[in-house]
Protein backbone atom coordinates (compact mmCIF):
# COMPACT_ATOMS: atom_id res chain seq x y z
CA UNK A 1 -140.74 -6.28 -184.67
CA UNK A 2 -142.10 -4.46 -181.49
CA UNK A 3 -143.47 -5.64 -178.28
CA UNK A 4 -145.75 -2.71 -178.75
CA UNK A 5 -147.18 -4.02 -182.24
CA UNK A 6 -149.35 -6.49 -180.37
CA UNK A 7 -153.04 -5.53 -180.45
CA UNK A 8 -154.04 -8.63 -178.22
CA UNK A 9 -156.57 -8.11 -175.07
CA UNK A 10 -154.04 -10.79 -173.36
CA UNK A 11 -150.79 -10.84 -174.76
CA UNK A 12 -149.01 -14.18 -173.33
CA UNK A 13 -144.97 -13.79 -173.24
CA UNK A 14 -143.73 -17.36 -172.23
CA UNK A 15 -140.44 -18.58 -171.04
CA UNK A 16 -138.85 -21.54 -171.68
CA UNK A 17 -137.27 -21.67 -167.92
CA UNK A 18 -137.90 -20.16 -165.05
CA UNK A 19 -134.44 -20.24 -163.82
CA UNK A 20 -132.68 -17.90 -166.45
CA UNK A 21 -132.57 -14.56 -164.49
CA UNK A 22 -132.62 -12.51 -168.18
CA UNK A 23 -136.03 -13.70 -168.73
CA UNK A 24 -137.93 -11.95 -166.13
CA UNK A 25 -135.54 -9.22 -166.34
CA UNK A 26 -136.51 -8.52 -169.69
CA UNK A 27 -139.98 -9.19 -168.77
CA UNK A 28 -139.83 -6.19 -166.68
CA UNK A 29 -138.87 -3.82 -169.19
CA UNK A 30 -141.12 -5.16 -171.80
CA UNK A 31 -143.66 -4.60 -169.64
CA UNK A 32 -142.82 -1.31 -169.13
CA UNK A 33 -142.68 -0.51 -172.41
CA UNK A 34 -146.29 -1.95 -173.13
CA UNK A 35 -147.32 0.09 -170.16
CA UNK A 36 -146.60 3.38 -172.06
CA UNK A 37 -149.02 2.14 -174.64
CA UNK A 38 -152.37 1.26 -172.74
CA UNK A 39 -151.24 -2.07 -170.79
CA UNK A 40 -152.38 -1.74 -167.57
CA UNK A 41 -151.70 -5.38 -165.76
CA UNK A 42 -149.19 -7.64 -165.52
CA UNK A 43 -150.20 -11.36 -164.93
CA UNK A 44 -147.59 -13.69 -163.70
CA UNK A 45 -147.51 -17.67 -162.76
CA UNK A 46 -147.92 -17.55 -159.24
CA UNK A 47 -150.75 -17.84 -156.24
CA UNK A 48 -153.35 -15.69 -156.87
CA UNK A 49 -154.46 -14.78 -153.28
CA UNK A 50 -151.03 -14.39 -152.98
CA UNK A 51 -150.52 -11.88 -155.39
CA UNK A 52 -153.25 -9.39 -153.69
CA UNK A 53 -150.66 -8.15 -151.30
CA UNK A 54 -147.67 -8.10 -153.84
CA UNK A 55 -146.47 -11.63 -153.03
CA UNK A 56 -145.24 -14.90 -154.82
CA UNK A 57 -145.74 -18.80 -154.19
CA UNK A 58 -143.84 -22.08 -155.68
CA UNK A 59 -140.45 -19.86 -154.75
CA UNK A 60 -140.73 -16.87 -157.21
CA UNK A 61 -140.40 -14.50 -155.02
CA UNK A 62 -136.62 -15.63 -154.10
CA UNK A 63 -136.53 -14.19 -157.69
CA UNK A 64 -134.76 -10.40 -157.86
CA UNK A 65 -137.11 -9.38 -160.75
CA UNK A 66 -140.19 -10.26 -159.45
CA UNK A 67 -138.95 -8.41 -155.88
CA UNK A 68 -137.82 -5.56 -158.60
CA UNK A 69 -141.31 -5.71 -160.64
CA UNK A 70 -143.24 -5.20 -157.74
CA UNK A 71 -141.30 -2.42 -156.29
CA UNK A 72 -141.15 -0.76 -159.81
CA UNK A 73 -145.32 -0.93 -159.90
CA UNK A 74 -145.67 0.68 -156.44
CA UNK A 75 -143.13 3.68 -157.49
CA UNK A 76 -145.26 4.19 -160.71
CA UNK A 77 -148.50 4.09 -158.61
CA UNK A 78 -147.52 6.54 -156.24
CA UNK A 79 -147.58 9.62 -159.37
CA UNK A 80 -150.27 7.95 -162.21
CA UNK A 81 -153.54 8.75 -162.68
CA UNK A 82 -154.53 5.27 -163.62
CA UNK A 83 -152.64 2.53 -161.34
CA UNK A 84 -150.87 -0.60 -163.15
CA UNK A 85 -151.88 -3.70 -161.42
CA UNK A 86 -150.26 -7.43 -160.74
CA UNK A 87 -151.90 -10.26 -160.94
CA UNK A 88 -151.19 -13.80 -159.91
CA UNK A 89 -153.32 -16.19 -162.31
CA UNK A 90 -151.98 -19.76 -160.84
CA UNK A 91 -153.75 -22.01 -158.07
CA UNK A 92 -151.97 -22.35 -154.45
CA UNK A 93 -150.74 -25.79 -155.14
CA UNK A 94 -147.43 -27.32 -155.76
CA UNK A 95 -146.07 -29.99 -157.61
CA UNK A 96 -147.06 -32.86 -155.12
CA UNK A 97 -148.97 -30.88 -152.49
CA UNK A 98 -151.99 -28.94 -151.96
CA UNK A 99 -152.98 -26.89 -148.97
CA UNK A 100 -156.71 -26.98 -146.87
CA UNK A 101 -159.78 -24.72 -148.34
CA UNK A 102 -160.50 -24.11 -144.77
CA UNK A 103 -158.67 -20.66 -145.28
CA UNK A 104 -159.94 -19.50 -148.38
CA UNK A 105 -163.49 -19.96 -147.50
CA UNK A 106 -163.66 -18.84 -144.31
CA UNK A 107 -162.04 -15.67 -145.69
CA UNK A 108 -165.56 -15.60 -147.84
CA UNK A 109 -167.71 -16.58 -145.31
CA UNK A 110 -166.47 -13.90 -142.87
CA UNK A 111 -166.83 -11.34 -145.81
CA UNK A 112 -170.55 -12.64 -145.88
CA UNK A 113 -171.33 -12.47 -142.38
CA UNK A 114 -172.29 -16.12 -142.51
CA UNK A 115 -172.53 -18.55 -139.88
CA UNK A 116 -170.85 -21.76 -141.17
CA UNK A 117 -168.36 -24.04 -139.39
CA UNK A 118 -165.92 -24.74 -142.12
CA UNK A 119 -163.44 -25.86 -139.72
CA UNK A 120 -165.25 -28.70 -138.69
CA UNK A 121 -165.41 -30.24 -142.32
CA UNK A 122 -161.87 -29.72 -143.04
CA UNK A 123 -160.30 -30.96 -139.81
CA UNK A 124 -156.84 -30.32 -139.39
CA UNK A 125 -155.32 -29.06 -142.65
CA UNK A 126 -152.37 -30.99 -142.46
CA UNK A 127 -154.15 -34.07 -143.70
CA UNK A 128 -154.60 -32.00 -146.88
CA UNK A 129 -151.26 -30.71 -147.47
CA UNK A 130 -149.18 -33.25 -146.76
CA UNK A 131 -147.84 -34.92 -150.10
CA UNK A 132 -148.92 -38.11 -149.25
CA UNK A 133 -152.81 -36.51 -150.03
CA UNK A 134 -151.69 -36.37 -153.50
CA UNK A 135 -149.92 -39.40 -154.43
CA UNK A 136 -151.93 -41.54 -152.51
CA UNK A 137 -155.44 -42.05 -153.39
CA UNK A 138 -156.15 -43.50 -150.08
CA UNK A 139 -154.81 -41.16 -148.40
CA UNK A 140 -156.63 -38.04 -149.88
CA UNK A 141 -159.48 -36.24 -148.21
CA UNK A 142 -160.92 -35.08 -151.74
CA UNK A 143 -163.40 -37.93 -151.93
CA UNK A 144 -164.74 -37.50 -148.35
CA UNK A 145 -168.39 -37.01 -147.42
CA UNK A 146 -166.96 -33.65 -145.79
CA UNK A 147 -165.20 -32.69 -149.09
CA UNK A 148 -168.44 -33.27 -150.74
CA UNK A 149 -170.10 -31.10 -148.47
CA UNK A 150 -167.54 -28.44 -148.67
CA UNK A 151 -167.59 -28.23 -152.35
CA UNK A 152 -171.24 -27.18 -152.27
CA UNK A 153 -170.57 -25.01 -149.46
CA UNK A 154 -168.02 -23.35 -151.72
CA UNK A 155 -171.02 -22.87 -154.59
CA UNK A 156 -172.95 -21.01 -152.06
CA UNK A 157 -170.64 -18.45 -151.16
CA UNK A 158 -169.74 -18.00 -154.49
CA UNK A 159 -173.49 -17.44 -155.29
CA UNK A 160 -173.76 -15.25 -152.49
CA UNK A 161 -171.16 -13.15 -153.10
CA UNK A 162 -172.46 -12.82 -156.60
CA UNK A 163 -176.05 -11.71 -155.37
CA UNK A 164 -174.25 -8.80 -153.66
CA UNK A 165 -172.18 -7.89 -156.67
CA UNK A 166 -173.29 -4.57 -157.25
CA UNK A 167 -171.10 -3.87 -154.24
CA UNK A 168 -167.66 -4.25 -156.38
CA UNK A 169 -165.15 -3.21 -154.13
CA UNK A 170 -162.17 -4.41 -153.13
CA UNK A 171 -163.31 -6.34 -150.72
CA UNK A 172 -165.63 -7.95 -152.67
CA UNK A 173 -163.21 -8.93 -155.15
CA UNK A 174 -161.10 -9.86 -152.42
CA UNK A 175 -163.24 -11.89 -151.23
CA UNK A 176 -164.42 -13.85 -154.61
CA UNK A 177 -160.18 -15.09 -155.25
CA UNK A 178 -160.49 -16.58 -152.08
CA UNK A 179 -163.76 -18.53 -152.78
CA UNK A 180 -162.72 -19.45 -155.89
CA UNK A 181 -159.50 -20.26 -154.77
CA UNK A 182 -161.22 -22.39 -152.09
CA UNK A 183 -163.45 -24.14 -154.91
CA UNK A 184 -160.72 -24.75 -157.06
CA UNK A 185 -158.65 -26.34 -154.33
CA UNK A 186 -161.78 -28.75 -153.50
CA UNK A 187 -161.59 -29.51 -157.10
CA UNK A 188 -157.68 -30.31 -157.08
CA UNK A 189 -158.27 -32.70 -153.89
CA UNK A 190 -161.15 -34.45 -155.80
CA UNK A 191 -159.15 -35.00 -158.67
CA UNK A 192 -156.25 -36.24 -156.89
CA UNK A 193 -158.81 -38.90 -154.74
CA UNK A 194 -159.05 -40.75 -158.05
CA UNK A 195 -157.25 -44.00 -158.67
CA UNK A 196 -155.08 -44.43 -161.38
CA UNK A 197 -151.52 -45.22 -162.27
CA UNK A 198 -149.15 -42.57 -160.98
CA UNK A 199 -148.46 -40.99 -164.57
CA UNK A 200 -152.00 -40.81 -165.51
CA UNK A 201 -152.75 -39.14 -162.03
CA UNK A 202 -150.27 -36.18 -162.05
CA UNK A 203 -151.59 -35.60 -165.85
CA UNK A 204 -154.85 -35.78 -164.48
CA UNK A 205 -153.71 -33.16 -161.97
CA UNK A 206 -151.97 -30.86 -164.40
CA UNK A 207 -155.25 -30.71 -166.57
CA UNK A 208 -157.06 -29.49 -163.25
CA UNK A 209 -154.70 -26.73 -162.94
CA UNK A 210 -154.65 -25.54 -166.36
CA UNK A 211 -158.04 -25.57 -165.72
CA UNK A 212 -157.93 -23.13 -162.13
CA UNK A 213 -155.40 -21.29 -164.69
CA UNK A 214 -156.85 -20.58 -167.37
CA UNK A 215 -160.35 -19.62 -165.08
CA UNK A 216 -158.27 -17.15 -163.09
CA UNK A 217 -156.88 -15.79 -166.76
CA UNK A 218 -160.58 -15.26 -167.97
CA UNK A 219 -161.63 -13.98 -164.59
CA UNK A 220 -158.46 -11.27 -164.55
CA UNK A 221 -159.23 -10.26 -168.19
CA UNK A 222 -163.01 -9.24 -167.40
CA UNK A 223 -161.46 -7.55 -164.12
CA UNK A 224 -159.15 -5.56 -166.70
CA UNK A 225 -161.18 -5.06 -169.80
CA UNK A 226 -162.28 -1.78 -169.49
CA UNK A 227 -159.02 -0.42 -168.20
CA UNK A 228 -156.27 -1.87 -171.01
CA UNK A 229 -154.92 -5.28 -172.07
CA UNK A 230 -153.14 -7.26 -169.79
CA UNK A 231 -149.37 -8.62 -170.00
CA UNK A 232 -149.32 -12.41 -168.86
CA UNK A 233 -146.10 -14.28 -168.31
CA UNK A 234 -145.50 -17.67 -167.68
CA UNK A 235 -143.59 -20.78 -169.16
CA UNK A 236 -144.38 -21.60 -172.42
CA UNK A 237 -146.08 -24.62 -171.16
CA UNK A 238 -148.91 -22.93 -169.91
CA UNK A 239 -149.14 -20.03 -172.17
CA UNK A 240 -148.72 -22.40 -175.97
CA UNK A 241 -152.04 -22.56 -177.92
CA UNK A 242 -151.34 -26.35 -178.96
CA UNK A 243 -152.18 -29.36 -175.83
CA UNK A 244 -154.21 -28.69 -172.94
CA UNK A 245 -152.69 -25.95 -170.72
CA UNK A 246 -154.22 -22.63 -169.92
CA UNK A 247 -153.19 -21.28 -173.44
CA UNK A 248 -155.03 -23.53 -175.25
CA UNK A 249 -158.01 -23.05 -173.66
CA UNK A 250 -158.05 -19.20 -173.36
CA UNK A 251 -156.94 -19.22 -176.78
CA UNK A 252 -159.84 -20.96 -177.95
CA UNK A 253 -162.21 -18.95 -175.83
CA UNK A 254 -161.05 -15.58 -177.38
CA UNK A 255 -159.42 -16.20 -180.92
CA UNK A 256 -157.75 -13.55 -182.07
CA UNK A 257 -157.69 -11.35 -178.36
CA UNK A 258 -155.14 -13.86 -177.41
CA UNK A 259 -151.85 -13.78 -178.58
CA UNK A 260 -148.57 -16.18 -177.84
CA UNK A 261 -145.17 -14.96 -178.02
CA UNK A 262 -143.31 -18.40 -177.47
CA UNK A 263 -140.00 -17.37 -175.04
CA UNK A 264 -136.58 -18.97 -176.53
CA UNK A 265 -133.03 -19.26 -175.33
CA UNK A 266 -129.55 -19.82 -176.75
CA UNK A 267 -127.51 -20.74 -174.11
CA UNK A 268 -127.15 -20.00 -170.41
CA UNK A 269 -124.47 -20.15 -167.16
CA UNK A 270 -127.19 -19.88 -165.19
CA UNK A 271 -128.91 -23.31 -166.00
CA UNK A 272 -125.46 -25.02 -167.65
CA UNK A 273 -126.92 -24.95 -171.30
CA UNK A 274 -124.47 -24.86 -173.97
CA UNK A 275 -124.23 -23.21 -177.19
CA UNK A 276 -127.35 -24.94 -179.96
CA UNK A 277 -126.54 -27.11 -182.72
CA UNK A 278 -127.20 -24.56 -185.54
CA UNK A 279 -129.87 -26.57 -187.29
CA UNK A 280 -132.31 -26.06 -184.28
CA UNK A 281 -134.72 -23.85 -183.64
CA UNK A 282 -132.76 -22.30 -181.12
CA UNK A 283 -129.35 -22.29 -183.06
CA UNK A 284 -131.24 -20.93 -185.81
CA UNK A 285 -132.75 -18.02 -184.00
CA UNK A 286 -128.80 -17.44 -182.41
CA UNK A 287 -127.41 -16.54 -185.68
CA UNK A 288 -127.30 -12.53 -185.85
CA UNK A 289 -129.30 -12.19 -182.75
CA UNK A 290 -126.23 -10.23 -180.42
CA UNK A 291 -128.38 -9.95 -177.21
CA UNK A 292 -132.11 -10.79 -177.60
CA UNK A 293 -134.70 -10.24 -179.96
CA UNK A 294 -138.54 -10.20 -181.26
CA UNK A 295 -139.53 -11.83 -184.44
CA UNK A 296 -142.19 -13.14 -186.28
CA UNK A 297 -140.55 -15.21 -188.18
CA UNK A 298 -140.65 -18.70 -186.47
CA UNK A 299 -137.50 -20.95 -187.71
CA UNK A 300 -138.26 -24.45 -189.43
CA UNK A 301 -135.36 -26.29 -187.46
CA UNK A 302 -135.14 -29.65 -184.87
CA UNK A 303 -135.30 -29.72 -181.61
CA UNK A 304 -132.05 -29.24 -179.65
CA UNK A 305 -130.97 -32.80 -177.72
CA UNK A 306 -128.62 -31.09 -175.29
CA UNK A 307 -131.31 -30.11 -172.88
CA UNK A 308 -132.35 -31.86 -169.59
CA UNK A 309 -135.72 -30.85 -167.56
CA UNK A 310 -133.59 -31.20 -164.46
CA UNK A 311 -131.59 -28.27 -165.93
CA UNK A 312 -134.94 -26.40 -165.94
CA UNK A 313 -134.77 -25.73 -169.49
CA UNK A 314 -138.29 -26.89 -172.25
CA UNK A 315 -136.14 -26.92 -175.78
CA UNK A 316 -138.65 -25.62 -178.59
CA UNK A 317 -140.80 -27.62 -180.31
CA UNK A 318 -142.96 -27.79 -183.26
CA UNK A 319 -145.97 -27.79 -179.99
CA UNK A 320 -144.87 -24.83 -178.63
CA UNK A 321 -144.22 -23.12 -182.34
CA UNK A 322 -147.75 -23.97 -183.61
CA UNK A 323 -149.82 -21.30 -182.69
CA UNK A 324 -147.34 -18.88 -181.39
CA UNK A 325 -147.60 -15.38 -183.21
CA UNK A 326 -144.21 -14.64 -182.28
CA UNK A 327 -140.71 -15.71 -180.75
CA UNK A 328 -138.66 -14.09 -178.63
CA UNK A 329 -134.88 -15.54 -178.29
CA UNK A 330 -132.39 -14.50 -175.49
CA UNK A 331 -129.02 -15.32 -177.32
């Protein structure tokens, strides 16, 4: 089986760690390849806004084939005819923090022309970054009056901006990921305002972003559609069509457009994981494979015990495999 075979408007190639440099080294030549047959964007799980000048959030840029990816793109741009682009599809928030919409509305507002103090709603932005906003209830601004107020503010420049959508520039579509962004973040804040027991919160949380996810997916795809499919890559917890992450929802939205090539890995020095048991799905998918490979063949195995999150490594499971068109294992 080929990367190439896939006929999907968004094929999503997941990883099962982010901290297994072969991964997004292969990425990069897969993506390559697909570019040679009508792919023309790359998606990847990182800031959005950040992405429109080449750059990473949540640390991926410390990694060398994301700094190598984006170098690669510019090189090709310099001599095609029809540039290759990068997207980012994830919100700006981390695990236990989320910055201030002041920035990513004002961006919009100043776009519009408009004469809105944003400022003065938000206050200083630290009170909305600082972790505390998110694991404390109390402490979060996202049930303010202000919030409130910002959140419609945020509808209204995103209303605006699409009254003068004929426009369709750059900086229009500049300035529509920042409002969005800035919406989304309101969103995030309100969420984490709610009370709740801690584990119900942060799943509460994670829902919201695989909401913001899979909205920036949709968004990117009509962005893209006339130009070629798009290339998405994230971890397999996003990108699965089984839960509640961004794959299941864009997956649902556009059947058979999507497809979800589940990302597998035998062991790695890297992350300190060990050879599989051969009855997994993982030691299963070992056997013959010398380097890596691409098959459509999913394995009927167990899961593989030896694995710890803190090692950064999501063992497959029969979640991940339901759905999934395809694997690819890195022996």
């Amino acid at each position: 089986m080929d990367i190439t075979d896939f006929t999907a408007e968004l094929l999503a190639l997941g990883e099962p760690t982010h901290f297994e440099p072969a991964c997004a080294r292969l990425r990069n030549d897969l993506f390559a390849q697909l570019a040679e047959h009508g792919f023309r964007s790359i998606a990847l799980e990182t800031d959005r806004v950040a992405a429109l000048d080449g750059g990473f959030s949540h640390g991926l840029g410390e990694v060398d084939a994301n700094r190598q990816l984006v170098a690669w793109l510019r090189e090709y741009n310099e001599k095609a005819e029809e540039p290759l682009a990068l997207h980012g599809f994830d919100a700006p928030t981390e695990t236990f923090s989320a910055p201030s919409p002041r920035a990513y509305l004002e961006h919009t507002r100043d776009y519009l022309g408009l004469d809105v103090d944003i400022a003065a709603l938000t206050g200083d932005d630290e009170r909305w970054s600082r972790s505390e906003a998110i694991l404390d209830p109390a402490q979060s601004p996202g049930a303010s009056a202000e919030a409130r107020e910002l959140r419609v503010i945020a509808d209204d420049l995103l209303v605006a901006l699409l009254a003068q959508a004929p426009r369709l520039d750059a900086a229009w579509r500049r300035a529509k990921v920042h409002a969005t962004a800035g919406r989304g973040l309101l969103r995030y804040h309100a969420a984490s305002a709610l009370p709740g027991e801690r584990d119900t919160r942060i799943a509460r949380l994670a829902g919201m972003r695989a909401v913001l996810m899979a909205e920036n997916l949709l968004d990117i795809r009509a962005i893209e559609a006339r130009r070629g499919p798009t290339l998405v890559f994230s971890h397999n917890s996003h990108l699965q069509r089984s839960g509640s992450g961004a794959g299941a929802i864009v997956g649902a939205l556009l059947g058979d457009r999507y497809a979800f090539v589940a990302g597998s890995l035998g062991h790695s020095e890297a992350i300190g994981l060990g050879e599989p048991e051969p009855d997994t799905y993982e030691g299963l998918l070992q056997q013959g494979t010398k380097t890596w490979r691409l098959t459509a063949d999913l394995p009927d195995g167990r899961k593989r015990t030896d694995t710890k999150p803190e090692r950064g490594y999501f063992g497959l499971d029969r979640d991940v495999l339901d759905g999934a068109d395809a694997v690819w294992h890195i022996a």
